[in-house]
Every structure is written in C-alpha cells, then in structure tokens.
Protein backbone atom coordinates (compact mmCIF):
# COMPACT_ATOMS: atom_id res chain seq x y z
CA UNK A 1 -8.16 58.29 -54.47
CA UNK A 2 -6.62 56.96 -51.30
CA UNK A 3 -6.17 53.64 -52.13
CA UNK A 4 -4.45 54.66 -55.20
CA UNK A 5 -2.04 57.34 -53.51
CA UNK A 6 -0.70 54.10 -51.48
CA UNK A 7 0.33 51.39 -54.52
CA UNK A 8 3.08 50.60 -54.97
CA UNK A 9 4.09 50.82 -51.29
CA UNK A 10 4.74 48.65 -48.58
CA UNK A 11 6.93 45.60 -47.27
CA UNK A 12 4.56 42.70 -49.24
CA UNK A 13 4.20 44.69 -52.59
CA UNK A 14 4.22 41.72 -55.34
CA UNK A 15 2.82 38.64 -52.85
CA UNK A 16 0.27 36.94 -53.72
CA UNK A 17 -2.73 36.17 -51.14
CA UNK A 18 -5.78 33.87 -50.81
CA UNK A 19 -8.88 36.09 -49.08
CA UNK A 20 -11.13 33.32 -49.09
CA UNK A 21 -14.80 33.86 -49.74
CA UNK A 22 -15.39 37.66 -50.57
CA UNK A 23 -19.47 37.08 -50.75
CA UNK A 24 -21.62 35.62 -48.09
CA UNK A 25 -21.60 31.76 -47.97
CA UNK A 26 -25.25 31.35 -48.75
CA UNK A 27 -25.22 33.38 -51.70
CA UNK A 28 -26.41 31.21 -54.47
CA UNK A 29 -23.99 30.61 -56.89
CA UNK A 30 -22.47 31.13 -59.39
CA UNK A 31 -22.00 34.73 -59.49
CA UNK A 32 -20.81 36.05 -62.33
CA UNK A 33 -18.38 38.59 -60.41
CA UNK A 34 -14.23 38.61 -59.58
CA UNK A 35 -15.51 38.50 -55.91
CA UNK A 36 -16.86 34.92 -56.52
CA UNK A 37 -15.17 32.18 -55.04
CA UNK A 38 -11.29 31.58 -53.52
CA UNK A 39 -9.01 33.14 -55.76
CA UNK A 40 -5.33 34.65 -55.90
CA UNK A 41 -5.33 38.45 -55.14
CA UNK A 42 -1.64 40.35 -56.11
CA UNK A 43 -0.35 43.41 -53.00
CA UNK A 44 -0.09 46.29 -55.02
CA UNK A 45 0.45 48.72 -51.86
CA UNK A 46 0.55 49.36 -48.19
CA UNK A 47 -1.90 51.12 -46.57
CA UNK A 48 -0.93 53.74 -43.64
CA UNK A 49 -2.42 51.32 -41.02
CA UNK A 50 -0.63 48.23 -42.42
CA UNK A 51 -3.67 47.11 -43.99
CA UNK A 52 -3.41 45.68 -47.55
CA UNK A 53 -4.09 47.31 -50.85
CA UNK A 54 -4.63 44.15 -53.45
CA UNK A 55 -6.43 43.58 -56.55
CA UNK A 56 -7.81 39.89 -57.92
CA UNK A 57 -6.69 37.68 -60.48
CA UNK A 58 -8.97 37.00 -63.20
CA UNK A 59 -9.18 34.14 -65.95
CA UNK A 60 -7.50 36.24 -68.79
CA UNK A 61 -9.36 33.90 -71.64
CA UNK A 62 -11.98 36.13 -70.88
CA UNK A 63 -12.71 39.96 -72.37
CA UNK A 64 -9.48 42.01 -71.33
CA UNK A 65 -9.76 45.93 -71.19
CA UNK A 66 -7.31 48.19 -70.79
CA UNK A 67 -7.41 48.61 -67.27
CA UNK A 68 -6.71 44.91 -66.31
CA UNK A 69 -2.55 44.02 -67.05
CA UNK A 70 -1.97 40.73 -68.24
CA UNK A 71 0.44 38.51 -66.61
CA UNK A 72 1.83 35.43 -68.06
CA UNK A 73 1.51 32.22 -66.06
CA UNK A 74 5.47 32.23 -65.66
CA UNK A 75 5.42 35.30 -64.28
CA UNK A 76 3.16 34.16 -61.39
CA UNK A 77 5.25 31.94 -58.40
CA UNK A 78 2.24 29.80 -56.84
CA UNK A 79 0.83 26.63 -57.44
CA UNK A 80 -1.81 26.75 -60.26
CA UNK A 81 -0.83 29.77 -61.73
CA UNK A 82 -2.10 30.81 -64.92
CA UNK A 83 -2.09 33.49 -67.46
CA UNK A 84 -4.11 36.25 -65.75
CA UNK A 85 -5.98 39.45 -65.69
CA UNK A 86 -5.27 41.38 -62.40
CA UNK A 87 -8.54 43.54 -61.92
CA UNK A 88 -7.06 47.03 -60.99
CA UNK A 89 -11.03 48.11 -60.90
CA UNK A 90 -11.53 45.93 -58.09
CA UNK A 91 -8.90 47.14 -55.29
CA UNK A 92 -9.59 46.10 -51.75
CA UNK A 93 -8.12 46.43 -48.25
CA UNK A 94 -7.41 43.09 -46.67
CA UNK A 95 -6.25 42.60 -43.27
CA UNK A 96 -1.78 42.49 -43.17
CA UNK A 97 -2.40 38.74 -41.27
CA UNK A 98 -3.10 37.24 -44.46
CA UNK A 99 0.03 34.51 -45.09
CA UNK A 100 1.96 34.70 -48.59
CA UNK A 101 0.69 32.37 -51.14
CA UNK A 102 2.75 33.03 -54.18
CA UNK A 103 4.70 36.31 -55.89
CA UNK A 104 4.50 37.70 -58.79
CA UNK A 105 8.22 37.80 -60.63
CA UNK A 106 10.13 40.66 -62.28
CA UNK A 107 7.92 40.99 -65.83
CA UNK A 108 4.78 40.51 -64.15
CA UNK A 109 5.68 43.39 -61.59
CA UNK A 110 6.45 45.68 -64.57
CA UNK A 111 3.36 45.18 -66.79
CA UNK A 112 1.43 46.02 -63.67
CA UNK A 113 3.03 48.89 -62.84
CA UNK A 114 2.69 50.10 -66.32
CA UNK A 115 -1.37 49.32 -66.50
CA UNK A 116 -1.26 51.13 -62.85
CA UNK A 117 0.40 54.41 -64.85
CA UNK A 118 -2.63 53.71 -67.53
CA UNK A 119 -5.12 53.07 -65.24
CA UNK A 120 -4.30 56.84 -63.02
C-alpha cells in the first residue's frame, strides 16, 4: 500500500525511463516475464525519499486485463514507441538518477490515471 499512496506524485510523473536489465545477466533467456530485457518504464509517482515509483511497458498485442491501461503509440514521446500495456501489477522503485527517455502525452496520462482509479 505504500507505493500506491505515492502515484501520482512527484516532479517526473509522466517520463519515461530505461532501467536496463531488471534480471541477472546470466540468466538464460528468454524469460517470459515484463522484467526481461531493456524496456521503457512510465513515473507514475514520487516516493518520500525521491526514489521513483514506475511501472513497465508491455507489448499490448499480447492478453490485456483490466489492470494494465492501454496507451496508443502517439501518446508515447520516445523513439520506438508503440501501442502499449503499462503493467500497474509490476510497480518498482528505481533510483531518481535515472535520465528522461521519453513522456507520455496528455491522453496517455489520463487512461492511466483512470486504470490507476480501477486498479485501487
């Protein structure tokens, strides 16, 4: 519940960031798993210590529930963008150092908000 009291908070809410590698390198791959491989992960908060609340983008060709907004591609602002599936199952801290890849734009920021509201 603490990671969810602080979305929708904070000075980066809406960038887009690029983690890197979420797994160890020698696991064999691939795994069938969001954490697999360097992908785009959307700010959706601020935690108290400046840390990062964020959630991954997912292939959204795949099975979509409920609990995982779809954003068009033209609502994401970074290079490769497509239409996505941002995990809201699968929020994580990540260190505030992390440098801006992308944004995501006006309509993607509500329909996330609104699967947030579904997803409480």
């Amino acid at each position: 519940m603490l990671l969810w009291g602080r979305l929708v908070l904070g000075s980066r809410l809406w960038e887009v960031v690029r983690p890197g590698l979420m797994t160890n390198h020698d696991v064999s791959r691939p795994l069938l798993t969001v954490y697999d491989g360097d992908r785009p992960w959307v700010i959706l908060g601020e935690l108290r210590s400046g840390a990062l609340v964020a959630a991954p983008l997912n292939d959204a060709r795949g099975n979509p529930k409920w609990w995982t907004p779809l954003v068009e591609a033209d609502q994401l602002a970074f290079p490769g963008s497509k239409r996505s599936q941002v995990e809201l199952a699968h929020l994580w801290s990540l260190p505030a150092t992390l440098p801006k890849f992308g944004s995501v734009q006006a309509g993607g920021r509500q329909t996330i908000e609104q699967g947030i509201q579904r997803y409480l």
